[in-house]
PDB file of N, CA and C in Angstrom:
ATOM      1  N   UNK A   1       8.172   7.350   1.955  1.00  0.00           N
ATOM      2  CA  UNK A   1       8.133   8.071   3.204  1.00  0.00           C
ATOM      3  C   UNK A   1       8.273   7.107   4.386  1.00  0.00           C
ATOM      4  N   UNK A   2       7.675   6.182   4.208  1.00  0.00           N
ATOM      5  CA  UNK A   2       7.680   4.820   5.305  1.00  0.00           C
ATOM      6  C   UNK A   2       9.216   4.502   5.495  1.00  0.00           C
ATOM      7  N   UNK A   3       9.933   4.141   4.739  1.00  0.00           N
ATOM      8  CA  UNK A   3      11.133   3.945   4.644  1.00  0.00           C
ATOM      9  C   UNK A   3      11.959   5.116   5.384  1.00  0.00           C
ATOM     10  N   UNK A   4      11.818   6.057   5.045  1.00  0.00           N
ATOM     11  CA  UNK A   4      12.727   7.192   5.603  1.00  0.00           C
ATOM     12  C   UNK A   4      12.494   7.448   7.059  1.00  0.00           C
ATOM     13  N   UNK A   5      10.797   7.085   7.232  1.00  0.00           N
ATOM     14  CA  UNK A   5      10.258   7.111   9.021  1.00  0.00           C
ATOM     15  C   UNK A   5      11.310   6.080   9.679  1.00  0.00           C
ATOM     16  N   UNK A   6      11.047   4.972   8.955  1.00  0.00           N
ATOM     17  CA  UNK A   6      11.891   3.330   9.312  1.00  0.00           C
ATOM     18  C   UNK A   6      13.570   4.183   9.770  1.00  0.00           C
ATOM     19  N   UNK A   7      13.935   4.490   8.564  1.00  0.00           N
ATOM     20  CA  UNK A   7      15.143   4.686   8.746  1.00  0.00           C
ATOM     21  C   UNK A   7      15.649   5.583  10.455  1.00  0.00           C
ATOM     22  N   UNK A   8      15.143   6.821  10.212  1.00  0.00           N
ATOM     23  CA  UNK A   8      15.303   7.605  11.055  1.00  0.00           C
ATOM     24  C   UNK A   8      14.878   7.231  12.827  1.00  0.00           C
ATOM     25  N   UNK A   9      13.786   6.556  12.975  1.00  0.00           N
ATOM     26  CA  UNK A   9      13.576   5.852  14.096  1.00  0.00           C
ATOM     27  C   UNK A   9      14.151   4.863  14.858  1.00  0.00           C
ATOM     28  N   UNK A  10      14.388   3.932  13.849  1.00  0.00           N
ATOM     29  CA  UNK A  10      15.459   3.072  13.997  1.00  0.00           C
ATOM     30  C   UNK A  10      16.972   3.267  14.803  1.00  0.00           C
ATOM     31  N   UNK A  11      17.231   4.043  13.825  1.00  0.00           N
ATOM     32  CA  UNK A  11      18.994   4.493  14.150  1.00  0.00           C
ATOM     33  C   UNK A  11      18.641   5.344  15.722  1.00  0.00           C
ATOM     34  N   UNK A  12      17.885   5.806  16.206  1.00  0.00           N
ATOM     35  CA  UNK A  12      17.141   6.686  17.366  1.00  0.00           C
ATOM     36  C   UNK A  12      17.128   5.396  18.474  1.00  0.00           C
ATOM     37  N   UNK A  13      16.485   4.440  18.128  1.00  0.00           N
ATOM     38  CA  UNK A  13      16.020   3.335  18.799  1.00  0.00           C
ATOM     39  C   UNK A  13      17.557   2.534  19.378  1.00  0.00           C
ATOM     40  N   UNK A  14      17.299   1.905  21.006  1.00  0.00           N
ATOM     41  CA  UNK A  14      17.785   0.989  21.440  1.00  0.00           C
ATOM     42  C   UNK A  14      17.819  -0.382  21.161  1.00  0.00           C
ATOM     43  N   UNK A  15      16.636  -0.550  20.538  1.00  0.00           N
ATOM     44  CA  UNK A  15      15.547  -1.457  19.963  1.00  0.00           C
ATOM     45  C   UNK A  15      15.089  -1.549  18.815  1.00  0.00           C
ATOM     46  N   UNK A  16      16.578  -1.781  17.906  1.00  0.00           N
ATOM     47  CA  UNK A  16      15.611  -1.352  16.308  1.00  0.00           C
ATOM     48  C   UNK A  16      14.435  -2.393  15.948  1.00  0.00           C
ATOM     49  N   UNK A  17      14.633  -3.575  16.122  1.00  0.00           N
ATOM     50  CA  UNK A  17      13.813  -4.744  15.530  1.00  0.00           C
ATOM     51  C   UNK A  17      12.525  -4.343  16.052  1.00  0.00           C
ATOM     52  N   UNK A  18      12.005  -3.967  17.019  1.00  0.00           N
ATOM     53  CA  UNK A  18      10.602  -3.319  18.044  1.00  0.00           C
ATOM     54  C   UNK A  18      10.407  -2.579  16.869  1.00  0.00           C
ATOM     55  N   UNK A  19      10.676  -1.475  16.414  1.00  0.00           N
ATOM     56  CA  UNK A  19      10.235   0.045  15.180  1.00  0.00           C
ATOM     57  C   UNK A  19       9.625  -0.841  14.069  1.00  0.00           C
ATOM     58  N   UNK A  20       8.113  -0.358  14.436  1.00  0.00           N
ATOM     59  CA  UNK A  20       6.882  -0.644  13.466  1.00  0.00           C
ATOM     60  C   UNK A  20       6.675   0.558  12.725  1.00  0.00           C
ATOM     61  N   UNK A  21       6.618   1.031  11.552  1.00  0.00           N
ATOM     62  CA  UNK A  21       6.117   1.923  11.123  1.00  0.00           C
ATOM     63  C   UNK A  21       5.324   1.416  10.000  1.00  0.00           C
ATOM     64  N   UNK A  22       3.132   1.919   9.922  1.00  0.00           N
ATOM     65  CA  UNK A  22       2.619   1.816   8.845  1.00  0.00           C
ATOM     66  C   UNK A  22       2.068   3.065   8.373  1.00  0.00           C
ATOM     67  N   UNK A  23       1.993   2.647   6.743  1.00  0.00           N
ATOM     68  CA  UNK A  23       1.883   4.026   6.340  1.00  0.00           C
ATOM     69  C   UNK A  23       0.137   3.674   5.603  1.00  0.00           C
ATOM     70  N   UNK A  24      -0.409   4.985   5.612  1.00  0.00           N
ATOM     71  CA  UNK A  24      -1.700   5.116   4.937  1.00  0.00           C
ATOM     72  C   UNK A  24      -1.760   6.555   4.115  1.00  0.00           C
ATOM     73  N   UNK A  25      -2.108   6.323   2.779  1.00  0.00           N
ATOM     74  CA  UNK A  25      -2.431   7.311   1.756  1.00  0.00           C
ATOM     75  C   UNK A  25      -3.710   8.023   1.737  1.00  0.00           C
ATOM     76  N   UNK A  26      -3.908   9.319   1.778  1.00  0.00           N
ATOM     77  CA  UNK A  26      -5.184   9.787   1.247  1.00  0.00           C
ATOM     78  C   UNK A  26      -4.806  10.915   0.322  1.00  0.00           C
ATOM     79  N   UNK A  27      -5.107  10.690  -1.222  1.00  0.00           N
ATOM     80  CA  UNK A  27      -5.101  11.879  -1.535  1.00  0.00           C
ATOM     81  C   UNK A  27      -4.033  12.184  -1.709  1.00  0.00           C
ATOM     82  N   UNK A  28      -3.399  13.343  -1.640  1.00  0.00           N
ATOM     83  CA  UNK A  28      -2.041  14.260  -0.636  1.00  0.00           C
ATOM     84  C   UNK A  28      -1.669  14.252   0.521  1.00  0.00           C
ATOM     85  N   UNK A  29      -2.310  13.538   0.836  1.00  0.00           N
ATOM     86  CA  UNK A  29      -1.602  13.387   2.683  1.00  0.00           C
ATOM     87  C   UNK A  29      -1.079  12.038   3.144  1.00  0.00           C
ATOM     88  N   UNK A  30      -0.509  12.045   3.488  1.00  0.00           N
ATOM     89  CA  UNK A  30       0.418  11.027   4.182  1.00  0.00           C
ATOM     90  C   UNK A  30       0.627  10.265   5.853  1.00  0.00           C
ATOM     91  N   UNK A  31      -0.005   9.487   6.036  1.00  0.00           N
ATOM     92  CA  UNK A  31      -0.082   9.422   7.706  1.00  0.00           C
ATOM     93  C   UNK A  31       0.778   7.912   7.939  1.00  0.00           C
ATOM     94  N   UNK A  32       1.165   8.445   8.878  1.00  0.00           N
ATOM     95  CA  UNK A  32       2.518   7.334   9.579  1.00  0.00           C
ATOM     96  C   UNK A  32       1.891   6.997  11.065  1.00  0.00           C
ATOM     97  N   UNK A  33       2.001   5.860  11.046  1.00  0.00           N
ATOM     98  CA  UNK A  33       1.522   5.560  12.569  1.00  0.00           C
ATOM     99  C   UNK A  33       2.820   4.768  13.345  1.00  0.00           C
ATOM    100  N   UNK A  34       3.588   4.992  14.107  1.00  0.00           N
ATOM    101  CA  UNK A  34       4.640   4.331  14.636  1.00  0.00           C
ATOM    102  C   UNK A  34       4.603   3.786  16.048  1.00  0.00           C
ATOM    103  N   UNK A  35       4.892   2.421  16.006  1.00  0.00           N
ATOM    104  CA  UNK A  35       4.850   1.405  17.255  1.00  0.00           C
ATOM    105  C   UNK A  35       6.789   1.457  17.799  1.00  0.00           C
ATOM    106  N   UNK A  36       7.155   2.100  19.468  1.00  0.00           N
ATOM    107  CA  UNK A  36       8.428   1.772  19.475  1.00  0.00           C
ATOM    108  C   UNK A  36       8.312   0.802  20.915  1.00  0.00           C
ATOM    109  N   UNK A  37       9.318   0.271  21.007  1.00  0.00           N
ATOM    110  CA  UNK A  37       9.371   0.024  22.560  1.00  0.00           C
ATOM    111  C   UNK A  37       9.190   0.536  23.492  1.00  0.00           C
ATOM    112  N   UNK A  38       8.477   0.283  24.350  1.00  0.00           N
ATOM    113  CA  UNK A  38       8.627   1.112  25.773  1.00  0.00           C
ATOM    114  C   UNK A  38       9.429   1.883  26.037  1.00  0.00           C
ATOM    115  N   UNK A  39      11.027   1.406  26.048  1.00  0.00           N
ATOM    116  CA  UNK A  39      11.702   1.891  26.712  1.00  0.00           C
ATOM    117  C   UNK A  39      12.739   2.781  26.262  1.00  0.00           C
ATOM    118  N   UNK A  40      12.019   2.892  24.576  1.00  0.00           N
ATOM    119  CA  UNK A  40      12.781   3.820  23.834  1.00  0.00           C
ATOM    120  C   UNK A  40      11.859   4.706  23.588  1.00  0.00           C
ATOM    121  N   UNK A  41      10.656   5.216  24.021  1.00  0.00           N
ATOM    122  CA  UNK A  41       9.890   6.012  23.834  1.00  0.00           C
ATOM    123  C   UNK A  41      10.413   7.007  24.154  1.00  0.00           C
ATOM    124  N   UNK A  42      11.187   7.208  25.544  1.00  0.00           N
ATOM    125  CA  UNK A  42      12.244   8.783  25.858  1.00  0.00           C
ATOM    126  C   UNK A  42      12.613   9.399  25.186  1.00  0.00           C
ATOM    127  N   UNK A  43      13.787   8.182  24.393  1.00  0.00           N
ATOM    128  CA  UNK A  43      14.876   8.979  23.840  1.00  0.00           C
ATOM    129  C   UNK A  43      13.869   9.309  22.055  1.00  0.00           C
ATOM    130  N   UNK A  44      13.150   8.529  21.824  1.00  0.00           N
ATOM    131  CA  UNK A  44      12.440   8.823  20.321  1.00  0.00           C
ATOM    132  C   UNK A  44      11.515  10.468  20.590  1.00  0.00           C
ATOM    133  N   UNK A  45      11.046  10.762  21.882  1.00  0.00           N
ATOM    134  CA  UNK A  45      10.566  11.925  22.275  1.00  0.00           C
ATOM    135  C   UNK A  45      10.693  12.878  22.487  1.00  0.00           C
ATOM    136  N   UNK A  46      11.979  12.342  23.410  1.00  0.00           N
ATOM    137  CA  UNK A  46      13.015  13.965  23.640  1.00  0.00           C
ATOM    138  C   UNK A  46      12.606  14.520  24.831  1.00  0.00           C
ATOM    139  N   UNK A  47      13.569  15.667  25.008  1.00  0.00           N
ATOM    140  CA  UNK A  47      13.382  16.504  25.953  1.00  0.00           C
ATOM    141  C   UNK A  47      12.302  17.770  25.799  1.00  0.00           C
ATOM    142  N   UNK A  48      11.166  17.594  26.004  1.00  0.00           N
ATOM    143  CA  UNK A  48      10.083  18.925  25.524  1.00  0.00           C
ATOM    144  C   UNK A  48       9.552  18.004  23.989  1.00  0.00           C
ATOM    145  N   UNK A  49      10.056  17.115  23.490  1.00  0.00           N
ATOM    146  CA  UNK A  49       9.205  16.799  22.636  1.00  0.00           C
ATOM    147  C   UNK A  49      10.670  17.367  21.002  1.00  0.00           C
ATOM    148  N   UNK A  50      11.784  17.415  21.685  1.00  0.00           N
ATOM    149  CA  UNK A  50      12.700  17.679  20.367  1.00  0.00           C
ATOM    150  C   UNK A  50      13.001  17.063  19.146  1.00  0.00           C
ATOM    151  N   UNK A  51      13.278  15.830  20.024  1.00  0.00           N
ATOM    152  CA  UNK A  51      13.781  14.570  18.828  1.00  0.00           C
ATOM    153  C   UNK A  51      12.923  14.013  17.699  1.00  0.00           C
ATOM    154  N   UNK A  52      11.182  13.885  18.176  1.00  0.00           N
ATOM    155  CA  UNK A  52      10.091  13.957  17.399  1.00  0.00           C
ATOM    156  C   UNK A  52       9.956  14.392  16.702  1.00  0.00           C
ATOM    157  N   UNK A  53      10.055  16.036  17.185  1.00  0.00           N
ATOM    158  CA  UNK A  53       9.796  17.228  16.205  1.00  0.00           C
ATOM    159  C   UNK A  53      10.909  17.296  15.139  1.00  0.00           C
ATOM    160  N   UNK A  54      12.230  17.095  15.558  1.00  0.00           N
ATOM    161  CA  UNK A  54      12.970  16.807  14.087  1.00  0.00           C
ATOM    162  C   UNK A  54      12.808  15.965  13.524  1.00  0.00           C
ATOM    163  N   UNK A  55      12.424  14.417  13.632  1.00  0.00           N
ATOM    164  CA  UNK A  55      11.990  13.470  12.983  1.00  0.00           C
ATOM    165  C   UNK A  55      10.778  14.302  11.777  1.00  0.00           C
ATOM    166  N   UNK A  56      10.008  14.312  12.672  1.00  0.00           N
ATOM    167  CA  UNK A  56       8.934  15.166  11.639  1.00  0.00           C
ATOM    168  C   UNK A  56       8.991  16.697  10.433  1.00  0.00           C
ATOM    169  N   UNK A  57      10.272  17.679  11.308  1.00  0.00           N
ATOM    170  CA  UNK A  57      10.717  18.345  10.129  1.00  0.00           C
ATOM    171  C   UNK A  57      11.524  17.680   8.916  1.00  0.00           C
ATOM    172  N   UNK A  58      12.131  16.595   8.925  1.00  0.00           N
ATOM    173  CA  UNK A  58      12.738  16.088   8.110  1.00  0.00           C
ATOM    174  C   UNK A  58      11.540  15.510   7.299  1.00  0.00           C
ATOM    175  N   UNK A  59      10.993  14.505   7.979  1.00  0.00           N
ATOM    176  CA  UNK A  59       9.929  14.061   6.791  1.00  0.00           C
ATOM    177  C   UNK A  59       8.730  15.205   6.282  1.00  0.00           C
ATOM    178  N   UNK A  60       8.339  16.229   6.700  1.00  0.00           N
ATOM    179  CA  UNK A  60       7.875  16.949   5.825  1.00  0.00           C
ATOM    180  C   UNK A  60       8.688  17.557   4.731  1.00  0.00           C
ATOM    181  N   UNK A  61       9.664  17.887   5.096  1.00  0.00           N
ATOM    182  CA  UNK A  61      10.831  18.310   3.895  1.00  0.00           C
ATOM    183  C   UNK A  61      10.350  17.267   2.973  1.00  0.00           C
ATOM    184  N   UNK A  62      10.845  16.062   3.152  1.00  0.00           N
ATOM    185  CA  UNK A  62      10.923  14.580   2.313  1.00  0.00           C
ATOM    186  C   UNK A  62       9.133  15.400   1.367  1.00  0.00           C
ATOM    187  N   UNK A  63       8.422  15.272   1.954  1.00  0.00           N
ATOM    188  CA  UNK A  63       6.959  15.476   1.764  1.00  0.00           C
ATOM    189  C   UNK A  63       6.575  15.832   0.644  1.00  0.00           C
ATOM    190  N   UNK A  64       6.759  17.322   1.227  1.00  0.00           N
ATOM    191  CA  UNK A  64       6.924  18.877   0.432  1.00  0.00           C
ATOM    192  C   UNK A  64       7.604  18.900  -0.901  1.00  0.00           C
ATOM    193  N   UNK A  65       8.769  18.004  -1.317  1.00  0.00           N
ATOM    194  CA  UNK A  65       9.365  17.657  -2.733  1.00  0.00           C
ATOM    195  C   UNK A  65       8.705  16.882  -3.423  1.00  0.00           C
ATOM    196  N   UNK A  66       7.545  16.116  -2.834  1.00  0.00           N
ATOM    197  CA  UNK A  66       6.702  15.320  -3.681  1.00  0.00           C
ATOM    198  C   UNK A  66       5.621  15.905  -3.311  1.00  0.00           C
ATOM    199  N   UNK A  67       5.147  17.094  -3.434  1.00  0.00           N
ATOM    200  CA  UNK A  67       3.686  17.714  -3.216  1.00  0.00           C
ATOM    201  C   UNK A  67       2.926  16.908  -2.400  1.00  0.00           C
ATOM    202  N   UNK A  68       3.398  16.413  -1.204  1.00  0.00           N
ATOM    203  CA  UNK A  68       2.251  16.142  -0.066  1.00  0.00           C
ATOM    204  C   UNK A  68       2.793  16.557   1.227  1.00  0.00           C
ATOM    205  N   UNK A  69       1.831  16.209   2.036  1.00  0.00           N
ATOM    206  CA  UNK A  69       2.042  16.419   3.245  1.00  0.00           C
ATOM    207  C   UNK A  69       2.047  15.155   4.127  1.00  0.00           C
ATOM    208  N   UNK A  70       2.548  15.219   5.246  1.00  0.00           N
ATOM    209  CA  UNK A  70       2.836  13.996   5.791  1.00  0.00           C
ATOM    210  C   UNK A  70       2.610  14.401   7.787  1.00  0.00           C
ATOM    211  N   UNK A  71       2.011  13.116   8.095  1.00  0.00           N
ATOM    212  CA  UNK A  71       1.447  13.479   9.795  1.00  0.00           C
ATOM    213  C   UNK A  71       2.086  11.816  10.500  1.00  0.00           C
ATOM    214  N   UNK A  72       2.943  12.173  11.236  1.00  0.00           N
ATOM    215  CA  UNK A  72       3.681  11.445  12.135  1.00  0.00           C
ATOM    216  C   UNK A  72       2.950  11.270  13.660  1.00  0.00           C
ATOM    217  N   UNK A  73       2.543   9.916  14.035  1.00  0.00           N
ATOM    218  CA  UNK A  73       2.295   9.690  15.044  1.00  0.00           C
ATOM    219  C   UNK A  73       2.503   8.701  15.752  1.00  0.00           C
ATOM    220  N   UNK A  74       3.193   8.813  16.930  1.00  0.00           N
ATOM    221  CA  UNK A  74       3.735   7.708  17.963  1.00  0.00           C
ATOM    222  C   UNK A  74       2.722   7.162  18.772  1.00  0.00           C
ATOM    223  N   UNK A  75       2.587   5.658  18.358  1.00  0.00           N
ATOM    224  CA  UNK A  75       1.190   5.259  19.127  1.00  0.00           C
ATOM    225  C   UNK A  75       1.748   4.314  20.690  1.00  0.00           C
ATOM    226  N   UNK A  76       0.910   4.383  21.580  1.00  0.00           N
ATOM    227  CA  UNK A  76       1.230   3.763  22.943  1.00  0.00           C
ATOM    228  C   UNK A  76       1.309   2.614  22.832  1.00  0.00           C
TER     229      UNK A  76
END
């Protein structure tokens, strides 16, 4: 799942080398914590919050085929 966060952020990013993503297991759940640049925080956000939110429908898809769930979060 880390990998696919990596992937997808990245290619989003102005700044790929900046895109930190760590991942932590519990259980069935899946949590992503993601570090971007400043100045790609816009475009990784979107307008209303779009670009995020597809980031995140994709990786629950990813999820959901391996019986978990997965929680995406962009840290400051």
């Amino acid at each position: 799942m880390k990998e696919l966060a990596t992937l997808l952020l990245k290619s989003l990013s102005a700044t790929p080398d900046n895109v930190v993503v760590e991942e932590r297991t519990e259980q069935n759940k899946i949590y992503l914590s993601t570090k971007v640049d400043t100045a790609d925080k816009g475009k990784i956000i979107g307008k209303d919050g779009c670009i995020i939110k597809a980031v995140r429908t994709v990786l629950n898809a990813a999820a959901t085929n391996q019986g978990k769930k997965v929680t995406l979060k962009l840290e400051d």
